[in-house]
C-alpha atoms as a PDB file:
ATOM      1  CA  UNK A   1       0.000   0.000   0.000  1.00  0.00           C
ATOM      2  CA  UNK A   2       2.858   2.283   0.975  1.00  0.00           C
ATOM      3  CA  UNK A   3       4.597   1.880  -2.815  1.00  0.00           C
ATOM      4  CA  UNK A   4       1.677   3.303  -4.284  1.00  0.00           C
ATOM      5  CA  UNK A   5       0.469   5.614  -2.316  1.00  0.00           C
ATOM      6  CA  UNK A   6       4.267   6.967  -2.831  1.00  0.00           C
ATOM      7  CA  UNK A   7       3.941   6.842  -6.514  1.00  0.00           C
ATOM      8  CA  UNK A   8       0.584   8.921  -6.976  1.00  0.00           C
ATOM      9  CA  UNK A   9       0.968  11.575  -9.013  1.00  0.00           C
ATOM     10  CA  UNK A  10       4.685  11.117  -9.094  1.00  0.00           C
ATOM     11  CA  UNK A  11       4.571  11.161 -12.632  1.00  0.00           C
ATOM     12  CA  UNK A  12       2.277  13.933 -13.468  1.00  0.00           C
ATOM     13  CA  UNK A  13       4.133  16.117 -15.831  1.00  0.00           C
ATOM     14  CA  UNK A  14       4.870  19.819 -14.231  1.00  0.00           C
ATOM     15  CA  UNK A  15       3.412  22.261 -16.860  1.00  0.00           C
ATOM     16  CA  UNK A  16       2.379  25.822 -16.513  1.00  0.00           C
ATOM     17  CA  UNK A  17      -1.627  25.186 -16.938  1.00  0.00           C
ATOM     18  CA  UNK A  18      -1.164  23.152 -13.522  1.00  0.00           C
ATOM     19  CA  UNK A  19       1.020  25.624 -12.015  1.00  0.00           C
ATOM     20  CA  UNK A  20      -1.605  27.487  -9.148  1.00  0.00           C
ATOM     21  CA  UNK A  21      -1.025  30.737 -10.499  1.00  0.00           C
ATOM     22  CA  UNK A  22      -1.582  32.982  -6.489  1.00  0.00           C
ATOM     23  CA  UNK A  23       0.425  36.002  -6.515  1.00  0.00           C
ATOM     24  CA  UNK A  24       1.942  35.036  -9.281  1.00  0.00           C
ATOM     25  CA  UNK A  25       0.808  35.840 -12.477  1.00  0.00           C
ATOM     26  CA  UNK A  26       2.803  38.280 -13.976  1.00  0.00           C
ATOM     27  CA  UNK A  27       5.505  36.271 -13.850  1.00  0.00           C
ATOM     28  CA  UNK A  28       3.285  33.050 -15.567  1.00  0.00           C
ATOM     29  CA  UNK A  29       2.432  35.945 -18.075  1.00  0.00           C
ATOM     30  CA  UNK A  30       5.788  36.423 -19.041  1.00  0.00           C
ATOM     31  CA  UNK A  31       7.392  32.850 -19.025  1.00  0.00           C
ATOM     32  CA  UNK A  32       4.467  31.942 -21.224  1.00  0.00           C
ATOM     33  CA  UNK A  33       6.164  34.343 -23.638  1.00  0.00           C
ATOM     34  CA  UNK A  34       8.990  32.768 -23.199  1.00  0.00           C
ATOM     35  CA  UNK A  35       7.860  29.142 -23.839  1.00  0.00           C
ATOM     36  CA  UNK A  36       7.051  30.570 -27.131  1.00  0.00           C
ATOM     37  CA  UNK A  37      10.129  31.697 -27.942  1.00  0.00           C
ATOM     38  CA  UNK A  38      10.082  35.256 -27.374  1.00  0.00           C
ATOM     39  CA  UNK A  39      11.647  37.671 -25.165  1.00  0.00           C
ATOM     40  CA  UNK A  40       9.499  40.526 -23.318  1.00  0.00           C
ATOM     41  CA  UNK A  41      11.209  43.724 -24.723  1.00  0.00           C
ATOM     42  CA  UNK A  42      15.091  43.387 -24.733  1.00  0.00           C
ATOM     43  CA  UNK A  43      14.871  41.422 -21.412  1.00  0.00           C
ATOM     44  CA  UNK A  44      16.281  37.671 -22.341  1.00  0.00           C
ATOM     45  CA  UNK A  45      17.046  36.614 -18.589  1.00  0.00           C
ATOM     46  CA  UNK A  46      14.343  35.958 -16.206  1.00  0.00           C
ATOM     47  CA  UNK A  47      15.770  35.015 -12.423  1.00  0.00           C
ATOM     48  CA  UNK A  48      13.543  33.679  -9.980  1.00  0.00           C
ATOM     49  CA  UNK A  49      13.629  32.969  -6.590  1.00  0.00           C
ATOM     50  CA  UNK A  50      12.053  32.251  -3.713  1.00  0.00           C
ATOM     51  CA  UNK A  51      11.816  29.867  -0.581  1.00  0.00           C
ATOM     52  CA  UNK A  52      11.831  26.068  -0.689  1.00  0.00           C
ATOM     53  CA  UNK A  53       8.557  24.401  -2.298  1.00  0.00           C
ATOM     54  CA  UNK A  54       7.214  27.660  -3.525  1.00  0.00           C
ATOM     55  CA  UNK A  55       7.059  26.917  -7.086  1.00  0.00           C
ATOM     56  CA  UNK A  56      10.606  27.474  -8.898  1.00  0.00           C
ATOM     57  CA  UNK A  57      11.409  23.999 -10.068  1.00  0.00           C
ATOM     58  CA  UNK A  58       7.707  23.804 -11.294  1.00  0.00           C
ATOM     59  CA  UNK A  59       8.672  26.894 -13.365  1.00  0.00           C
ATOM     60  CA  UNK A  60      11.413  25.764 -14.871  1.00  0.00           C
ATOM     61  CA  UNK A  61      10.212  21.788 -15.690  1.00  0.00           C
ATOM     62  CA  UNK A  62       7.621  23.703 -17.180  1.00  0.00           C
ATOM     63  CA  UNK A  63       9.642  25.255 -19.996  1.00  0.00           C
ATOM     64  CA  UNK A  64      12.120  22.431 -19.734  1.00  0.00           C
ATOM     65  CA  UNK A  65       9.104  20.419 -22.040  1.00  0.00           C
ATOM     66  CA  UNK A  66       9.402  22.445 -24.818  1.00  0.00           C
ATOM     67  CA  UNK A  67      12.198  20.564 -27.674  1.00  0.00           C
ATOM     68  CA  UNK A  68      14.795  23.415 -27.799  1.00  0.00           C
ATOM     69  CA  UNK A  69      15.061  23.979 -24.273  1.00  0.00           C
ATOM     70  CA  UNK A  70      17.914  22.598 -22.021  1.00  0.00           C
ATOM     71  CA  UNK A  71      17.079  21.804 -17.921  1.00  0.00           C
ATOM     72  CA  UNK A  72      20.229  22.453 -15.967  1.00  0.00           C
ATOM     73  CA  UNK A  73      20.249  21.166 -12.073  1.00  0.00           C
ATOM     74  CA  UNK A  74      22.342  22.008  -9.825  1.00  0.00           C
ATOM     75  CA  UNK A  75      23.976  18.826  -9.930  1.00  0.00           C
ATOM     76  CA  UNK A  76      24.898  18.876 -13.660  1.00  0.00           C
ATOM     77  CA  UNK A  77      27.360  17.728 -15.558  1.00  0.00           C
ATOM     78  CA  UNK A  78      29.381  21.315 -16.516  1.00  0.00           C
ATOM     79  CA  UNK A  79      29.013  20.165 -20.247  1.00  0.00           C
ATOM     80  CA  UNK A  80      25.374  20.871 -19.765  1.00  0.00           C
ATOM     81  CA  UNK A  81      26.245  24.360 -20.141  1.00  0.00           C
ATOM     82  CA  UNK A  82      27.813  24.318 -23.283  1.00  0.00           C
ATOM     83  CA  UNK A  83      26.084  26.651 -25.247  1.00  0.00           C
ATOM     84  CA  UNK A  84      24.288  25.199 -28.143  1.00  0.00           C
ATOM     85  CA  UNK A  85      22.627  26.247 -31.192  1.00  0.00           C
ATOM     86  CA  UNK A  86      19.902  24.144 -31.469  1.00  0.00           C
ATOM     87  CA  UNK A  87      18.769  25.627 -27.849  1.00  0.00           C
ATOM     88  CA  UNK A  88      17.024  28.114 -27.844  1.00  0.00           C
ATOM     89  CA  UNK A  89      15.746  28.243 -23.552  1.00  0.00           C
ATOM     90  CA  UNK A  90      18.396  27.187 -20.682  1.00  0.00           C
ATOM     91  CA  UNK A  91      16.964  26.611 -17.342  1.00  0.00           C
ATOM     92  CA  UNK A  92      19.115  26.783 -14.722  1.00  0.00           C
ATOM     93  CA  UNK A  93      18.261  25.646 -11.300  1.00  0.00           C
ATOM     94  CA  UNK A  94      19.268  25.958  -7.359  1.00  0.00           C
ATOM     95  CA  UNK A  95      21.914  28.700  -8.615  1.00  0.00           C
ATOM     96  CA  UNK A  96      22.359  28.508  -4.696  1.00  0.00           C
ATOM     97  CA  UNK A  97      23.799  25.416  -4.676  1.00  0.00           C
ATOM     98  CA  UNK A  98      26.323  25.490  -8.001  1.00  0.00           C
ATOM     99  CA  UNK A  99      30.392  24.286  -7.151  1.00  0.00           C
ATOM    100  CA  UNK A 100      32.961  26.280  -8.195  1.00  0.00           C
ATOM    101  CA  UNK A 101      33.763  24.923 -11.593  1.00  0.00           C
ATOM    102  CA  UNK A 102      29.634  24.913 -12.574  1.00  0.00           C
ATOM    103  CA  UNK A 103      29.956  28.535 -11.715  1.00  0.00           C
ATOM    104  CA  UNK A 104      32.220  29.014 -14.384  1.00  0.00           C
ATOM    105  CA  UNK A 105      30.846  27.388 -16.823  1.00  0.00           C
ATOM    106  CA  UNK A 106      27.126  29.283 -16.109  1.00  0.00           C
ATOM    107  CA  UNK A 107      29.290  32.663 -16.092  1.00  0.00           C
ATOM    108  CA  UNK A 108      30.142  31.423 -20.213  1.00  0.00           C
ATOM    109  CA  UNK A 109      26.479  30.413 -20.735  1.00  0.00           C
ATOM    110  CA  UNK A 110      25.254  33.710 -19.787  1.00  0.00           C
ATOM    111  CA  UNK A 111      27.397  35.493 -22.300  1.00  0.00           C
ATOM    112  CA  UNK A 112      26.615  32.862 -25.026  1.00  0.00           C
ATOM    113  CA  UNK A 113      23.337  32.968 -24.546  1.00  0.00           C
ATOM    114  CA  UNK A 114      23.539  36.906 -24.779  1.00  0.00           C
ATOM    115  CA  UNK A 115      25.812  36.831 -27.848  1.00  0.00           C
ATOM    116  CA  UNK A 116      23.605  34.899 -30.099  1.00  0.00           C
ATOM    117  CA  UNK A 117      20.428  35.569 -28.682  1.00  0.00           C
ATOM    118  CA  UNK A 118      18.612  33.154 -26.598  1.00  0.00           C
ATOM    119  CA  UNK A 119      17.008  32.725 -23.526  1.00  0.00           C
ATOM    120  CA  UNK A 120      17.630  32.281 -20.302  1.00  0.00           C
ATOM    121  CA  UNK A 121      15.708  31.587 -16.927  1.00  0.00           C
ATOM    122  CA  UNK A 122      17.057  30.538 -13.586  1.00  0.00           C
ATOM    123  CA  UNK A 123      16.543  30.269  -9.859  1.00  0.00           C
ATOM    124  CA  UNK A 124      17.569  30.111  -6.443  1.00  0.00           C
ATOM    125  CA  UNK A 125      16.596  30.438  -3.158  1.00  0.00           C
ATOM    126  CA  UNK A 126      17.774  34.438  -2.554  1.00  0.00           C
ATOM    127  CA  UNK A 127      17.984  37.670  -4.758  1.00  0.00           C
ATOM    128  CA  UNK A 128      20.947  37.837  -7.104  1.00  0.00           C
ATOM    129  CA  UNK A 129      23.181  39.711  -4.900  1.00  0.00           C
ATOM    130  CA  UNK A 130      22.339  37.926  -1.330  1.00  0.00           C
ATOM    131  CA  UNK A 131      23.966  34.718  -2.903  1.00  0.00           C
ATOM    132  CA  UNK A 132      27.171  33.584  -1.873  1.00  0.00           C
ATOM    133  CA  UNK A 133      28.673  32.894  -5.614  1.00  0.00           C
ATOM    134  CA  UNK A 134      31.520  34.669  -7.742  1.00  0.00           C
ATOM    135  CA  UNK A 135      30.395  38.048  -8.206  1.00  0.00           C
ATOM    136  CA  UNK A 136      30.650  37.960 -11.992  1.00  0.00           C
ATOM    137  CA  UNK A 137      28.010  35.166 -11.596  1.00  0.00           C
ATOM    138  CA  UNK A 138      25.928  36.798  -9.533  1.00  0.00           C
ATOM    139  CA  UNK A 139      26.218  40.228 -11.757  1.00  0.00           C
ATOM    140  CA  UNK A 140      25.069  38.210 -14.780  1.00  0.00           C
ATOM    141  CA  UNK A 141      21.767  36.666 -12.607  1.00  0.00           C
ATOM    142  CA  UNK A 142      20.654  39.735 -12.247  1.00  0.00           C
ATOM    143  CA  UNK A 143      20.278  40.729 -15.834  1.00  0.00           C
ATOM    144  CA  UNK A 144      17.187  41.388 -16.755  1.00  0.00           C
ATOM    145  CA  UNK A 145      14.154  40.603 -14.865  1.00  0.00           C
ATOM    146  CA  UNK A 146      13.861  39.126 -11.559  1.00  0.00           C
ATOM    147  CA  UNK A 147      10.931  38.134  -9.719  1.00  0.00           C
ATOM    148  CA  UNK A 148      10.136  36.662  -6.498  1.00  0.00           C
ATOM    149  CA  UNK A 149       8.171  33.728  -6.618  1.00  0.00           C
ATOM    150  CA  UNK A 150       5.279  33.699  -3.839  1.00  0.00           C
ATOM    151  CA  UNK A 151       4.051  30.740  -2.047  1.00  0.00           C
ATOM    152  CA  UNK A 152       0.420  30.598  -1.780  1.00  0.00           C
ATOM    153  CA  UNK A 153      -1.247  31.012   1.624  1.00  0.00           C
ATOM    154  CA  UNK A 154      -3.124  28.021   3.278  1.00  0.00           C
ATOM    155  CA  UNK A 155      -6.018  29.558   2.391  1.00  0.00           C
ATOM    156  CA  UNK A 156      -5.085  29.658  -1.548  1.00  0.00           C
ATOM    157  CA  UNK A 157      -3.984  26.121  -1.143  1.00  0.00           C
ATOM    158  CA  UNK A 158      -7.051  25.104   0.425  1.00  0.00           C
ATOM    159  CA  UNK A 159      -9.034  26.912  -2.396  1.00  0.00           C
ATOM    160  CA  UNK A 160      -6.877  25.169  -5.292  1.00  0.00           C
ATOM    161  CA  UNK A 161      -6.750  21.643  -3.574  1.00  0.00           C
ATOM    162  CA  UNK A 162     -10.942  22.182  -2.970  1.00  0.00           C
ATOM    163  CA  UNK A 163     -11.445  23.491  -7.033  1.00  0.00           C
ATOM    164  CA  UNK A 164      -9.544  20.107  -7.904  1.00  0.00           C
ATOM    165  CA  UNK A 165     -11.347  18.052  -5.880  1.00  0.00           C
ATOM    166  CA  UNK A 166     -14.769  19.601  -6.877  1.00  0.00           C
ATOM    167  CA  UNK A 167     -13.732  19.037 -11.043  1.00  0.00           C
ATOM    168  CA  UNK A 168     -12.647  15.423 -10.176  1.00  0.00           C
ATOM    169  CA  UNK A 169     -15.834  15.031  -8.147  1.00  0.00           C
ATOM    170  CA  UNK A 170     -14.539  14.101  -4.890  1.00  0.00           C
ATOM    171  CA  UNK A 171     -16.320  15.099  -1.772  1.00  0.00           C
ATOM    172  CA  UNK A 172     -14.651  16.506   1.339  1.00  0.00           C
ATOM    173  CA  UNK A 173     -16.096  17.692   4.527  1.00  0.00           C
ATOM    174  CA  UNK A 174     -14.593  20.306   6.460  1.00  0.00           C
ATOM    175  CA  UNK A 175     -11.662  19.784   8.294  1.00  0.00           C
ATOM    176  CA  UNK A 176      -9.807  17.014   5.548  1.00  0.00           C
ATOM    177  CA  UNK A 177      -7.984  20.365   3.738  1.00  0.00           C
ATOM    178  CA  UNK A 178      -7.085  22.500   6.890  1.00  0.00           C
ATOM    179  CA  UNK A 179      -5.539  18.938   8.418  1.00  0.00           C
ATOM    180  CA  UNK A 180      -3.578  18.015   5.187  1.00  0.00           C
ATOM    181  CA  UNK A 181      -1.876  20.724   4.861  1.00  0.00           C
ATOM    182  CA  UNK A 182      -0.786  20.941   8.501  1.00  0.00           C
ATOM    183  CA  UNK A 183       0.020  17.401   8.919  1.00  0.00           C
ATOM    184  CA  UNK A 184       1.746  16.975   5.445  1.00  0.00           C
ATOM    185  CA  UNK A 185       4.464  17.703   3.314  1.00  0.00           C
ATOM    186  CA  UNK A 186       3.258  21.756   2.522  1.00  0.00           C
ATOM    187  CA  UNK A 187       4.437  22.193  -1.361  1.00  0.00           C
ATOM    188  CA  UNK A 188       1.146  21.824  -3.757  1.00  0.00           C
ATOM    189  CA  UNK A 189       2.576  19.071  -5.935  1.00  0.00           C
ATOM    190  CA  UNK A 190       2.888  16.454  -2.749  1.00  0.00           C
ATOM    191  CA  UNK A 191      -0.435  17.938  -1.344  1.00  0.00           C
ATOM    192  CA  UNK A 192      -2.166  17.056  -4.989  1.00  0.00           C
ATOM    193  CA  UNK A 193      -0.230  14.062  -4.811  1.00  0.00           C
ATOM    194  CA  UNK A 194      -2.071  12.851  -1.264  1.00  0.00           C
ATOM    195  CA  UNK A 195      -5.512  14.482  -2.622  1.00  0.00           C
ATOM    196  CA  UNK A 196      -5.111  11.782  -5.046  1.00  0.00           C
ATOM    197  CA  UNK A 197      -4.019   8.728  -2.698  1.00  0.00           C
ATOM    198  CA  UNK A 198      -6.929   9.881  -0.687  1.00  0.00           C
ATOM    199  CA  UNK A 199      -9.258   9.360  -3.578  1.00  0.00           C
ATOM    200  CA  UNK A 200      -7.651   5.937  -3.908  1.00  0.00           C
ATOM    201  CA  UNK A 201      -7.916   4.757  -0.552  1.00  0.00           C
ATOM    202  CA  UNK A 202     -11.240   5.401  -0.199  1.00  0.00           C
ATOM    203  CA  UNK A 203     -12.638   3.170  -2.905  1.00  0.00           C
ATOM    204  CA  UNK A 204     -10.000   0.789  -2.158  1.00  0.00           C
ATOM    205  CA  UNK A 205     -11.249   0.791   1.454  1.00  0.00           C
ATOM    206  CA  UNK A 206     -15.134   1.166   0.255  1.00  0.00           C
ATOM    207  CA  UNK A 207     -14.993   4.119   3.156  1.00  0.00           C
ATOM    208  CA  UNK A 208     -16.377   7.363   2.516  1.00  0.00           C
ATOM    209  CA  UNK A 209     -13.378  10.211   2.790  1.00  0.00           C
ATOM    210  CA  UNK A 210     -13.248  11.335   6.359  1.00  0.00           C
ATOM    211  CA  UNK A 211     -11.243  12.892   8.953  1.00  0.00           C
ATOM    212  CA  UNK A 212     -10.492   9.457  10.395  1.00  0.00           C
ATOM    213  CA  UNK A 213      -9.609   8.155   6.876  1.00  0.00           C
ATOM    214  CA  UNK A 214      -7.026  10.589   6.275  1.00  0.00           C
ATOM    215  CA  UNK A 215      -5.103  10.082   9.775  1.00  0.00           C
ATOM    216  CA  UNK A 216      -5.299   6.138   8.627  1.00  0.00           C
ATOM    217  CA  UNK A 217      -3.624   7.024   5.513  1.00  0.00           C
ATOM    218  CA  UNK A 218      -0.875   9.275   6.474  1.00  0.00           C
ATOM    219  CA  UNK A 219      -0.401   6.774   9.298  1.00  0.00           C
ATOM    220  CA  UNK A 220       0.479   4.445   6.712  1.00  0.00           C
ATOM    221  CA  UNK A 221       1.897   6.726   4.321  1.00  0.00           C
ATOM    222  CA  UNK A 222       4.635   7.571   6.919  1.00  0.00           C
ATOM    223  CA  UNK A 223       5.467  10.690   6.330  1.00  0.00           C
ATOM    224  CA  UNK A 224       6.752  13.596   8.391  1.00  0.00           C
ATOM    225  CA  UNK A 225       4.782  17.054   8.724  1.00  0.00           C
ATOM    226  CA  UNK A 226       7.170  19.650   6.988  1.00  0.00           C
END
């Protein structure tokens, strides 16, 4: 039971439609320009950044589906940011966290990407200039636009996870949301993710979603408030 409560939703793909929008939406506006290829003005760089779960990497894997657009972890290889013609987007993520040599190597892609004209988006967890990287690097991240990327409020959570459960059908009597979301993981993709092994468990059980029901699922689910 644990495996696949574990696996919900796991492979969902990340796209910008299921991105919960909140304080948010100038920014969607403008990546969606982006996604197709075009810049807003002169601005080619887009930073974003924000605290842990609020959205970033859901940004980013967003783009990352379109075919001339490269998504660049932390953790990547430093060939990953060899500039290359056939891309046109590079998505680099937790900035933050980049070693030494990846720094250099993101310092070339910058200018690359300026030179022949492509895009660029990244992210990390503080404004340009509050992160502790070479200050070339961090001179280059801010280029262009940056944007803080707002976590929704409990109440905007509890109003998304609520719309999804109403289009799906699923009904929840008070008190289910406001417990989820202070008893579980607190980024919208796991909370979706639970809304869905919720669903599950109750017709596997043949019980009707209650309070009760949930504590007997994250009981099994073992996991961890965050």
């Amino acid at each position: 039971m644990r495996q696949l409560l574990l696996d919900l939703g796991a492979e969902k793909p990340q796209t910008l439609d299921s991105f919960v929008i909140g304080r948010n939406a100038e920014l969607v506006q403008r990546l969606r320009r982006f996604a197709q290829g075009g810049a807003v003005s002169d601005d080619r760089f887009i930073y974003l950044w924000g605290e842990a779960a609020a959205g970033k990497t859901h940004l980013l894997r967003s783009l990352a589906v379109a075919p001339d657009a490269r998504y660049i972890p932390a953790g990547a290889s430093t060939e990953d940011y060899v500039f290359d013609n056939s891309i046109n987007l590079y998505l680099m993520d937790d900035c933050h966290d980049l070693p030494a040599e990846a720094q250099i190597a993101a310092f070339a892609l910058f200018n690359q990407v300026k030179e022949n004209g492509a895009l660029l988006v990244s992210a990390g967890n503080r404004p340009p200039l509050g992160l502790e990287l070479r200050e070339d690097l961090r001179t280059r991240l801010g280029w262009g636009l940056v944007y803080q990327v707002h976590g929704l409020t409990d109440e905007e959570k509890i109003a998304a996870l609520t719309q999804a459960a109403q289009a799906r059908g699923i009904a929840l009597p008070p008190g289910v949301l406001p417990y989820l979301i202070t008893h579980f993981r607190r980024d919208m993709r796991s909370l979706s993710a639970m809304l869905d092994a919720l669903d599950q468990y109750s017709l596997e059980t043949q019980r009707p979603i209650t309070l009760p029901l949930l504590r007997s699922l994250l009981q099994l689910e073992g996991e961890p408030k965050t």
